[in-house]
PDB file of N, CA and C in Angstrom:
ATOM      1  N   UNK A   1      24.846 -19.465 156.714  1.00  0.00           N
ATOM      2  CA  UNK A   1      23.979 -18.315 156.818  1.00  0.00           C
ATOM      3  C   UNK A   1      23.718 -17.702 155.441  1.00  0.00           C
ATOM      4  N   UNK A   2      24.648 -17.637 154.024  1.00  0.00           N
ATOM      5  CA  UNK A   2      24.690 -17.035 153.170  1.00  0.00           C
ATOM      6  C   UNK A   2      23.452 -17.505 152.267  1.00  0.00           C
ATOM      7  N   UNK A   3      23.513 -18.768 152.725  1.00  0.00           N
ATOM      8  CA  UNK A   3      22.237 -19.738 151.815  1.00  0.00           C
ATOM      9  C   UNK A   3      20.959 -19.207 152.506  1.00  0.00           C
ATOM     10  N   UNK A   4      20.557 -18.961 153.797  1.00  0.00           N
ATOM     11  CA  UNK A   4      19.414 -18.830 154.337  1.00  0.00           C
ATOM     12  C   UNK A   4      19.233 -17.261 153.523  1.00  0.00           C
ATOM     13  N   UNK A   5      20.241 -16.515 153.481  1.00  0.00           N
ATOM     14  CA  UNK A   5      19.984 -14.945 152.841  1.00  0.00           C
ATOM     15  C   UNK A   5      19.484 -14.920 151.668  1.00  0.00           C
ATOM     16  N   UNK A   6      20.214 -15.982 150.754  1.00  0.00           N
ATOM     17  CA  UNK A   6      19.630 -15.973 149.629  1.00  0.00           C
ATOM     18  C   UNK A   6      18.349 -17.092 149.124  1.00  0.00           C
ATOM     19  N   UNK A   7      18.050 -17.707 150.153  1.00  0.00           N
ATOM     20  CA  UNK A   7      17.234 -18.224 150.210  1.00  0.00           C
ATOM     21  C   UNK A   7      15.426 -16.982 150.637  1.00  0.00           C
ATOM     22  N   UNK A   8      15.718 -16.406 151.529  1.00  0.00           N
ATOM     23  CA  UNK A   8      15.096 -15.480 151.781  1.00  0.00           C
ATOM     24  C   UNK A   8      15.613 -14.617 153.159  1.00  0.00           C
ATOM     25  N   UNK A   9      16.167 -13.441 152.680  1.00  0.00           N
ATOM     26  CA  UNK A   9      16.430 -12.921 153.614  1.00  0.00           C
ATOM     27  C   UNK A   9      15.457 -11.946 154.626  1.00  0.00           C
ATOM     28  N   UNK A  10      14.238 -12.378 154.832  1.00  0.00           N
ATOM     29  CA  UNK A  10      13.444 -11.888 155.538  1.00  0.00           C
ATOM     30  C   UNK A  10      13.077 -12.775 156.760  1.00  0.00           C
ATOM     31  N   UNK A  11      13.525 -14.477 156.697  1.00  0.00           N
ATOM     32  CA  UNK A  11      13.761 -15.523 157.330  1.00  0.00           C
ATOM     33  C   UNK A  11      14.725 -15.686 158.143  1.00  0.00           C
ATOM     34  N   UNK A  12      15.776 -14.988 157.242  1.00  0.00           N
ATOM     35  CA  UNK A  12      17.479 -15.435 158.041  1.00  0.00           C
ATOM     36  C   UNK A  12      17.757 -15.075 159.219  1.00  0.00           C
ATOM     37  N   UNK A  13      18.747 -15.932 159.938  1.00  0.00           N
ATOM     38  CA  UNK A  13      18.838 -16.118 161.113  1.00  0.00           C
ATOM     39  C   UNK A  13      20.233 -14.239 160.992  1.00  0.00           C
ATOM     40  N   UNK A  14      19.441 -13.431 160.838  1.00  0.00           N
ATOM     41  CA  UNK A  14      20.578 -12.079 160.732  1.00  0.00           C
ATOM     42  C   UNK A  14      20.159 -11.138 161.574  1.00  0.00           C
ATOM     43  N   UNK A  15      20.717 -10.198 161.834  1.00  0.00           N
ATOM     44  CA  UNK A  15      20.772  -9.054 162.931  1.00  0.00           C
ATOM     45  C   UNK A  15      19.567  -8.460 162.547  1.00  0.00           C
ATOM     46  N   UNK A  16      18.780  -7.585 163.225  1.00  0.00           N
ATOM     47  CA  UNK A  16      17.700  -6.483 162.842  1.00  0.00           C
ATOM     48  C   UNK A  16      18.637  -5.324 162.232  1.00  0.00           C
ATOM     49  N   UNK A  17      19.407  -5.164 162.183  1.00  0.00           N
ATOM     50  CA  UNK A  17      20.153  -3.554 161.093  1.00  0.00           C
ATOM     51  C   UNK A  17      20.650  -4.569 159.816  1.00  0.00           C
ATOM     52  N   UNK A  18      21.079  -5.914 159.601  1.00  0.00           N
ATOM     53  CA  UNK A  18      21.124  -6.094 158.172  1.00  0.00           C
ATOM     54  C   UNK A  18      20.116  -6.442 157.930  1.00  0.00           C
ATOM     55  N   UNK A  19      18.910  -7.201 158.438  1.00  0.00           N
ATOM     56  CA  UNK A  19      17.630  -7.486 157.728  1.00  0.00           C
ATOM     57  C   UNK A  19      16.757  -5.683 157.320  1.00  0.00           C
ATOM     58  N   UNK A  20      16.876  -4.664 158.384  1.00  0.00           N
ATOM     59  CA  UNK A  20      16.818  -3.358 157.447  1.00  0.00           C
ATOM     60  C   UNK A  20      17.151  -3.175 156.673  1.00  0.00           C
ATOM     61  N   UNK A  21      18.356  -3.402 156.330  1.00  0.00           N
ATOM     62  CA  UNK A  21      19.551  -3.038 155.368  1.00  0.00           C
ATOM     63  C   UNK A  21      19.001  -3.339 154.159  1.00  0.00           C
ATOM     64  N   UNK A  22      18.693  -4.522 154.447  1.00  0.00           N
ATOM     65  CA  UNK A  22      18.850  -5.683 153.053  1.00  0.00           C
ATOM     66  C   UNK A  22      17.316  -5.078 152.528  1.00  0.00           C
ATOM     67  N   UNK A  23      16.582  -5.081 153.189  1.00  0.00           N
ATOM     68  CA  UNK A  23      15.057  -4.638 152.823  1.00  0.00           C
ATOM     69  C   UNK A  23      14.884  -3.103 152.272  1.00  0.00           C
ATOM     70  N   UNK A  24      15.960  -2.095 152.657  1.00  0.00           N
ATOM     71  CA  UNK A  24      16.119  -1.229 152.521  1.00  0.00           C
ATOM     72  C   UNK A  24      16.701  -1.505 150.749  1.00  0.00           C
ATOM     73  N   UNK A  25      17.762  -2.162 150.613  1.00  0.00           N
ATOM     74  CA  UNK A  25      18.563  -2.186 149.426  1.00  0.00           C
ATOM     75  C   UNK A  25      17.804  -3.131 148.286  1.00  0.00           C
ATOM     76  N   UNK A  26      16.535  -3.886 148.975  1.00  0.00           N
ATOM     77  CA  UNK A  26      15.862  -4.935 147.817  1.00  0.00           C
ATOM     78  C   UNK A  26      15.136  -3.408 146.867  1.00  0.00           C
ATOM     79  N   UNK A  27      14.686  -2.839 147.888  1.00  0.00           N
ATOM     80  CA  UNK A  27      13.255  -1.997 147.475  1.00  0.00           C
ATOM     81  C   UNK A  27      14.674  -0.616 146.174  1.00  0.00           C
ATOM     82  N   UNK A  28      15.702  -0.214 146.606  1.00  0.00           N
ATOM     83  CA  UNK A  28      16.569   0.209 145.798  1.00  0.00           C
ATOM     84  C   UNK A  28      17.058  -0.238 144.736  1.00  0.00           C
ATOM     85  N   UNK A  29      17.025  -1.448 144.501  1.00  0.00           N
ATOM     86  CA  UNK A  29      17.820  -2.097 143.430  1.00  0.00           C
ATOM     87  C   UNK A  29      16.012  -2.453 142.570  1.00  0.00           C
ATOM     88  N   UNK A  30      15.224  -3.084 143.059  1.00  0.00           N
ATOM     89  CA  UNK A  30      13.774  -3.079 142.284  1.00  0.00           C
ATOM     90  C   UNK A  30      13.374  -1.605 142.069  1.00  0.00           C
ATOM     91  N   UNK A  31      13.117  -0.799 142.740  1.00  0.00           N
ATOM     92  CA  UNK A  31      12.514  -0.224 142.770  1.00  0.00           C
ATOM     93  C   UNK A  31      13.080   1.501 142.708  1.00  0.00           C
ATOM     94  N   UNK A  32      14.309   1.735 142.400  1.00  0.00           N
ATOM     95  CA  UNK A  32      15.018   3.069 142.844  1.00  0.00           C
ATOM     96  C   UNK A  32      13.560   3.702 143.106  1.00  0.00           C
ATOM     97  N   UNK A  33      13.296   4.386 141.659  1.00  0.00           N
ATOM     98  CA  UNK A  33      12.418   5.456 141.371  1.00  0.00           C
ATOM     99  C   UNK A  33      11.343   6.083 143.017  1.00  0.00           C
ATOM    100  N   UNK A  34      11.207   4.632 143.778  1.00  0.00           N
ATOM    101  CA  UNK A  34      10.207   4.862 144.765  1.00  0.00           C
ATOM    102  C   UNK A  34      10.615   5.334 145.908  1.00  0.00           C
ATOM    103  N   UNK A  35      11.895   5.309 146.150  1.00  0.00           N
ATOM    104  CA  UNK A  35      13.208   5.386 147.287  1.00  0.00           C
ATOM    105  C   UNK A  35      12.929   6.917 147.853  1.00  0.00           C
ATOM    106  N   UNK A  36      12.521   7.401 148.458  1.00  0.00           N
ATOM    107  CA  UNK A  36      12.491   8.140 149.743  1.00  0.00           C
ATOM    108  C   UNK A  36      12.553   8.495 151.003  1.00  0.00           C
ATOM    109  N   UNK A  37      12.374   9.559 151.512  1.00  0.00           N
ATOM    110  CA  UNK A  37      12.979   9.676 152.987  1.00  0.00           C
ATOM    111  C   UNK A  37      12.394   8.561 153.978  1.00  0.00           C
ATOM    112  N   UNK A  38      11.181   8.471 153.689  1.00  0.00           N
ATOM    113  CA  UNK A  38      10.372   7.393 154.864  1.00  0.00           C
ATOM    114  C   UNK A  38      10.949   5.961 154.683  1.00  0.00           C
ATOM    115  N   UNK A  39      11.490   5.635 153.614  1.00  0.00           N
ATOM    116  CA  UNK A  39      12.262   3.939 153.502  1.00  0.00           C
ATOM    117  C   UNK A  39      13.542   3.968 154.331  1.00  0.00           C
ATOM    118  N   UNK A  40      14.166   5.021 154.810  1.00  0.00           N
ATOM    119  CA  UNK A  40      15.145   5.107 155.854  1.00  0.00           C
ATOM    120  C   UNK A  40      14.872   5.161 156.934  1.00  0.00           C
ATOM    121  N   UNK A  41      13.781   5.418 157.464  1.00  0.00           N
ATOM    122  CA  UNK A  41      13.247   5.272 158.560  1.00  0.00           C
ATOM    123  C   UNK A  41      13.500   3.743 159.882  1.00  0.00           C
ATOM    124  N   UNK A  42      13.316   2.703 158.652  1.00  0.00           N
ATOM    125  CA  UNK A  42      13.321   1.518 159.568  1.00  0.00           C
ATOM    126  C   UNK A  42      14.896   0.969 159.593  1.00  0.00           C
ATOM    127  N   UNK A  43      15.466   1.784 158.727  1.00  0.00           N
ATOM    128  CA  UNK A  43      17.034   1.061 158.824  1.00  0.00           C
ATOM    129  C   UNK A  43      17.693   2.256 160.226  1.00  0.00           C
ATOM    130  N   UNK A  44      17.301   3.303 159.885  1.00  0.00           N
ATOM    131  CA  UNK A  44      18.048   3.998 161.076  1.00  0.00           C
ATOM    132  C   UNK A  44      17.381   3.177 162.759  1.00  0.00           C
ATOM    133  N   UNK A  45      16.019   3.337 162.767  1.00  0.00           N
ATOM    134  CA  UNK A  45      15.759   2.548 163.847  1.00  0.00           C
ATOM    135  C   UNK A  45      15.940   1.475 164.712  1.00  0.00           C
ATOM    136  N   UNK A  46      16.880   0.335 163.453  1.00  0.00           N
ATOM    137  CA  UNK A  46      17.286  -0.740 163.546  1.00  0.00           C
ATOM    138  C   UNK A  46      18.976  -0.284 163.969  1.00  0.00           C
ATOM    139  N   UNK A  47      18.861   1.002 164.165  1.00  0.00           N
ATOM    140  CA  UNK A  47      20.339   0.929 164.637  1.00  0.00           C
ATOM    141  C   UNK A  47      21.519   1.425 163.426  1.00  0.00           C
ATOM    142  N   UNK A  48      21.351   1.437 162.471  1.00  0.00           N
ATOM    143  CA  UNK A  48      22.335   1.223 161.085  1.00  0.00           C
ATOM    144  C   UNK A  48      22.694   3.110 161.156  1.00  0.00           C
ATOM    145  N   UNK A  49      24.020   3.675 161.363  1.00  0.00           N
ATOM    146  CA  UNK A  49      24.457   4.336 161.058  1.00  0.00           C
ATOM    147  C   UNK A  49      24.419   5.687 159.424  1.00  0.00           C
ATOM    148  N   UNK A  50      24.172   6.331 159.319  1.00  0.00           N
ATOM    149  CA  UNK A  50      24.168   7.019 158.112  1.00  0.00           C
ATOM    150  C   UNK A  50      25.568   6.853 157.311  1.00  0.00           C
ATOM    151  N   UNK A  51      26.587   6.449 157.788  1.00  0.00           N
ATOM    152  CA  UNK A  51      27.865   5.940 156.947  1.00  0.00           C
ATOM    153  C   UNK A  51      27.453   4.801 156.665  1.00  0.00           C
ATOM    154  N   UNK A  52      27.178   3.930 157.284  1.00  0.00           N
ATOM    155  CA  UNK A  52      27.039   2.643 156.752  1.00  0.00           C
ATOM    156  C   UNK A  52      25.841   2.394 155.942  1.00  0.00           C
ATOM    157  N   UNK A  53      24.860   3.237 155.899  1.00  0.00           N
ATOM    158  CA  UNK A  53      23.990   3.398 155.045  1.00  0.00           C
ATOM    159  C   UNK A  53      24.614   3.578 153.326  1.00  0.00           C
ATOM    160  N   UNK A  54      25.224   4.755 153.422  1.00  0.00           N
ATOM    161  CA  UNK A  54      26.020   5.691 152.377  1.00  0.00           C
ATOM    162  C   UNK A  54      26.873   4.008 151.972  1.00  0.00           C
ATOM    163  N   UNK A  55      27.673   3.596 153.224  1.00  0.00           N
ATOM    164  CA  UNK A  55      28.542   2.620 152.071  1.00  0.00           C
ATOM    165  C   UNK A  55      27.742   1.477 151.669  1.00  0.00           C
ATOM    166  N   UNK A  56      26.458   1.444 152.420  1.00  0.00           N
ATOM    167  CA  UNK A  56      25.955  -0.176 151.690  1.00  0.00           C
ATOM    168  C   UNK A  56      25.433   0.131 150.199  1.00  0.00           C
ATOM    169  N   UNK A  57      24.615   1.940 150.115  1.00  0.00           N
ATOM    170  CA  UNK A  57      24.501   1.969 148.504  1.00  0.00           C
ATOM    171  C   UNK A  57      25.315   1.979 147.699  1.00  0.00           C
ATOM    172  N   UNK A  58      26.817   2.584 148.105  1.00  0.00           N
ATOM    173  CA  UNK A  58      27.673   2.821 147.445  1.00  0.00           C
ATOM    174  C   UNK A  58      28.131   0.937 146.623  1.00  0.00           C
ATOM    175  N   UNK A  59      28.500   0.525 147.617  1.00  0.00           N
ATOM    176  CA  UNK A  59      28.187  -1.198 147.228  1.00  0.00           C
ATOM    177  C   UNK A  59      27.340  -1.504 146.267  1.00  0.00           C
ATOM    178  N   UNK A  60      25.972  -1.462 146.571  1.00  0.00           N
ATOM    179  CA  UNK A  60      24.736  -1.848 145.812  1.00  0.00           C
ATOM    180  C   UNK A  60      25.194  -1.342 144.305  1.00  0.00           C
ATOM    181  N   UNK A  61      25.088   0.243 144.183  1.00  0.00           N
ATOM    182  CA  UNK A  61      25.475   0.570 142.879  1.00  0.00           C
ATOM    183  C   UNK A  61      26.555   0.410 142.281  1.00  0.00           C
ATOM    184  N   UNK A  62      27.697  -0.352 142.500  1.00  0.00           N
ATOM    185  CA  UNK A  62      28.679  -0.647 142.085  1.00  0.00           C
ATOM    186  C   UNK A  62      28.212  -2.025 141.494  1.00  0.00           C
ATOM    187  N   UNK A  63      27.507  -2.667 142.245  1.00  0.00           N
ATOM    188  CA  UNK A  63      27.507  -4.053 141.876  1.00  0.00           C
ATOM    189  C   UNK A  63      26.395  -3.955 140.635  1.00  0.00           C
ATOM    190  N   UNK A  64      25.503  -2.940 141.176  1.00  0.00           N
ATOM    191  CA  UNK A  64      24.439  -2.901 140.075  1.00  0.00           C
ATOM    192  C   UNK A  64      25.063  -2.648 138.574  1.00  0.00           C
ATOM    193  N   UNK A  65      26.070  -1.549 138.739  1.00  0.00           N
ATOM    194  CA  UNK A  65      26.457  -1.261 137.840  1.00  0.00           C
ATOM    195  C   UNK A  65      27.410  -2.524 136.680  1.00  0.00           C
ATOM    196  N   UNK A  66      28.125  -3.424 137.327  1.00  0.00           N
ATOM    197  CA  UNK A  66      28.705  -4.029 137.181  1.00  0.00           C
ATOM    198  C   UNK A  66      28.252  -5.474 136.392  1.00  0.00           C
ATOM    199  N   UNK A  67      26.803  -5.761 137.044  1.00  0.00           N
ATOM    200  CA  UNK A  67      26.132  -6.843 136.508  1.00  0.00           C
ATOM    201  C   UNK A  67      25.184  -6.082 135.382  1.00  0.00           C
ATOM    202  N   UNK A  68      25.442  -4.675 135.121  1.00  0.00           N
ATOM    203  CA  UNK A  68      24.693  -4.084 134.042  1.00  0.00           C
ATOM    204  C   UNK A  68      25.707  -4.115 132.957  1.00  0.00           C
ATOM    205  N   UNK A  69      26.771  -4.094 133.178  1.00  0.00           N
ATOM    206  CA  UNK A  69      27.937  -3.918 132.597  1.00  0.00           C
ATOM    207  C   UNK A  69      28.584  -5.544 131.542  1.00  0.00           C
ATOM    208  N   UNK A  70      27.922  -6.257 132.878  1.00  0.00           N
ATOM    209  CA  UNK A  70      28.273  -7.883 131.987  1.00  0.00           C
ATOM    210  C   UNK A  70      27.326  -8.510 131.018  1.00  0.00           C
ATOM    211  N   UNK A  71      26.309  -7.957 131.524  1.00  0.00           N
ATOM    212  CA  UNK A  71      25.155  -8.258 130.936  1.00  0.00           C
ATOM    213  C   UNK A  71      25.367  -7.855 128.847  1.00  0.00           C
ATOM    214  N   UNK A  72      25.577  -6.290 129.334  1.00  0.00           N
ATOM    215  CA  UNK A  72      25.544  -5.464 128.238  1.00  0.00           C
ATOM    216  C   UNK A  72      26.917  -5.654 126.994  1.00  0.00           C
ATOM    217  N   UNK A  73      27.550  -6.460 127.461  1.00  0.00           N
ATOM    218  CA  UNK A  73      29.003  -7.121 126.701  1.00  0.00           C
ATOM    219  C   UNK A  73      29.104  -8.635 126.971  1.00  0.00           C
ATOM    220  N   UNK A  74      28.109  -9.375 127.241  1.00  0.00           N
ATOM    221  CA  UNK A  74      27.720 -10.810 127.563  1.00  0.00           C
ATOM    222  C   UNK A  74      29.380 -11.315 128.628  1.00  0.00           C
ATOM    223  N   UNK A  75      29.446 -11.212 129.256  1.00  0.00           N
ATOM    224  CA  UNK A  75      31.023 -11.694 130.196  1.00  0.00           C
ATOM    225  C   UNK A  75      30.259 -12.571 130.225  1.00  0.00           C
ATOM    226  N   UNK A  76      31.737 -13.600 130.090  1.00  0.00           N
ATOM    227  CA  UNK A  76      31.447 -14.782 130.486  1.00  0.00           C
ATOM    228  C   UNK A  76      31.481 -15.080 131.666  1.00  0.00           C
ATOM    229  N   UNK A  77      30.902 -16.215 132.292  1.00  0.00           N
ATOM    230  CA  UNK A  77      31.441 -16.936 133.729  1.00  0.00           C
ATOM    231  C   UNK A  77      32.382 -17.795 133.552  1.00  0.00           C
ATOM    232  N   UNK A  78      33.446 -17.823 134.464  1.00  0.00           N
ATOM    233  CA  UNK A  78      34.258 -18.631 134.965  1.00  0.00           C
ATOM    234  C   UNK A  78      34.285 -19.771 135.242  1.00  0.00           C
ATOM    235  N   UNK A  79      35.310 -20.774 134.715  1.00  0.00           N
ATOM    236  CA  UNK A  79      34.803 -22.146 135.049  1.00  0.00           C
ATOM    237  C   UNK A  79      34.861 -22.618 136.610  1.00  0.00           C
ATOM    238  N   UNK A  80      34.464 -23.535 137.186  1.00  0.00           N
ATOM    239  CA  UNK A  80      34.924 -24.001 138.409  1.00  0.00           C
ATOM    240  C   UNK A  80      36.686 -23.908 138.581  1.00  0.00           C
ATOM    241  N   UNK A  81      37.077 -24.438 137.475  1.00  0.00           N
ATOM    242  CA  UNK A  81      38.915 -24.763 137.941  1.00  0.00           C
ATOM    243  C   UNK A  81      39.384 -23.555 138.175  1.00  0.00           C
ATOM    244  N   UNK A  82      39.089 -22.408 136.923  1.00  0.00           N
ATOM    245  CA  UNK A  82      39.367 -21.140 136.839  1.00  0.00           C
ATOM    246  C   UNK A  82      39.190 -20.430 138.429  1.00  0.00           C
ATOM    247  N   UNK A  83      38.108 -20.162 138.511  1.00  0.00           N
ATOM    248  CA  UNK A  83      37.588 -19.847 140.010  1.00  0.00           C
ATOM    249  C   UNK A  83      38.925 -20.389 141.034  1.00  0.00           C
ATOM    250  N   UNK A  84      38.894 -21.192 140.979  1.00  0.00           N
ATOM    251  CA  UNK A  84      39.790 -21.924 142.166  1.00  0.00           C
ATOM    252  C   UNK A  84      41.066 -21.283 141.747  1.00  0.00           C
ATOM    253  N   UNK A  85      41.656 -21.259 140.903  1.00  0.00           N
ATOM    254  CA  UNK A  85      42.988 -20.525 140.257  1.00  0.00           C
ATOM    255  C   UNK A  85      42.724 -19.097 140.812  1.00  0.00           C
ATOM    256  N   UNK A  86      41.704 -18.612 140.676  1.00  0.00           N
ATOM    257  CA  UNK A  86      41.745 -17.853 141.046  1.00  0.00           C
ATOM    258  C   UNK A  86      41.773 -17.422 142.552  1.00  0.00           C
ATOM    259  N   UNK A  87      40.902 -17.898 143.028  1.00  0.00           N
ATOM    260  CA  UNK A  87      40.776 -17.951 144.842  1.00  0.00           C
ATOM    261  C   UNK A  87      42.336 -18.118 145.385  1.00  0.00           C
ATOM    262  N   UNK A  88      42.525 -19.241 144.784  1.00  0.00           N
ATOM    263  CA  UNK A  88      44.251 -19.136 145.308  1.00  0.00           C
ATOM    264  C   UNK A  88      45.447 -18.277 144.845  1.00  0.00           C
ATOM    265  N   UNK A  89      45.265 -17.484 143.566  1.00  0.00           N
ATOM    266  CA  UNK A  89      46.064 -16.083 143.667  1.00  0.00           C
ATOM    267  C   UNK A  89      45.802 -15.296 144.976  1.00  0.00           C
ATOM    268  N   UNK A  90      44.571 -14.882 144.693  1.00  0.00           N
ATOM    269  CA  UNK A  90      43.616 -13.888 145.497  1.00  0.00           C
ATOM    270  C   UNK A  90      44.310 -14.389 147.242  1.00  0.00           C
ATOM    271  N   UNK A  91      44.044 -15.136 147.924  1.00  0.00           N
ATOM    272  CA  UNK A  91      44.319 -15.623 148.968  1.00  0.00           C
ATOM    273  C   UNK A  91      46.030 -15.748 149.455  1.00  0.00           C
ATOM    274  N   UNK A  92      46.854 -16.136 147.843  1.00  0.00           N
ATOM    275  CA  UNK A  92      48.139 -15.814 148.179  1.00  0.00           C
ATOM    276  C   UNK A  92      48.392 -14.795 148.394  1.00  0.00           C
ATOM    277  N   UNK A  93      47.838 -13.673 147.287  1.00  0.00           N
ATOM    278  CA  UNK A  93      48.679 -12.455 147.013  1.00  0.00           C
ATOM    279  C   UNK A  93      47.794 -10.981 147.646  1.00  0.00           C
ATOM    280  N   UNK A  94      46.381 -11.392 148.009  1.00  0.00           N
ATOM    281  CA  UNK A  94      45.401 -10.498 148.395  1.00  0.00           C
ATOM    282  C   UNK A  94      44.925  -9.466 147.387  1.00  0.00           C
ATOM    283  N   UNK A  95      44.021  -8.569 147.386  1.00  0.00           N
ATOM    284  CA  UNK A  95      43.700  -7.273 146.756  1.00  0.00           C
ATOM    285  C   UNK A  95      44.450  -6.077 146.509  1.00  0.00           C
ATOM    286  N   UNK A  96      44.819  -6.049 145.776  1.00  0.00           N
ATOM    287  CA  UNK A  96      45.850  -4.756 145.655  1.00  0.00           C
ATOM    288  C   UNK A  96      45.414  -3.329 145.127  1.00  0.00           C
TER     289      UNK A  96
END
């Protein structure tokens, strides 16, 4: 399913409150400046809660912030092996 999302998530085989969601959060992350009351309209309709609203931006801008953040100090990416070293801490020892 993750591939069809990022493939186009206006296609994907996903619920009507994350295809709001997601349409809700494309037009936020392109577009803040335009973001007003009427773009909430179709996510509440679709069912999506005002908390879960609140935490999907809270998400969005974290991540936004974050890939602004790597960008702006060039981070590197991780190799494949690394990754995997990593997945298997992560999976032994969990999030702390």
């Amino acid at each position: 399913m993750m591939a069809a999302v990022l493939a186009d998530w206006r296609t994907a085989p996903v619920s009507p409150q994350v295809r709001a969601m997601l349409g809700f959060l494309e037009t936020l992350s392109l577009t803040p400046e335009s973001i007003g009351p009427a773009d909430l309209q179709p996510v509440r309709e679709a069912g999506v809660s005002d908390q879960a609203v609140r935490d999907a931006i809270a998400i969005c801008a974290a991540f936004s912030m974050i890939v602004r953040l790597a960008d702006s100090f060039e981070f590197k990416l991780r190799t494949p092996v690394e990754m995997a070293k990593d997945a298997g801490f992560l999976l032994k020892f969990g999030y702390k």
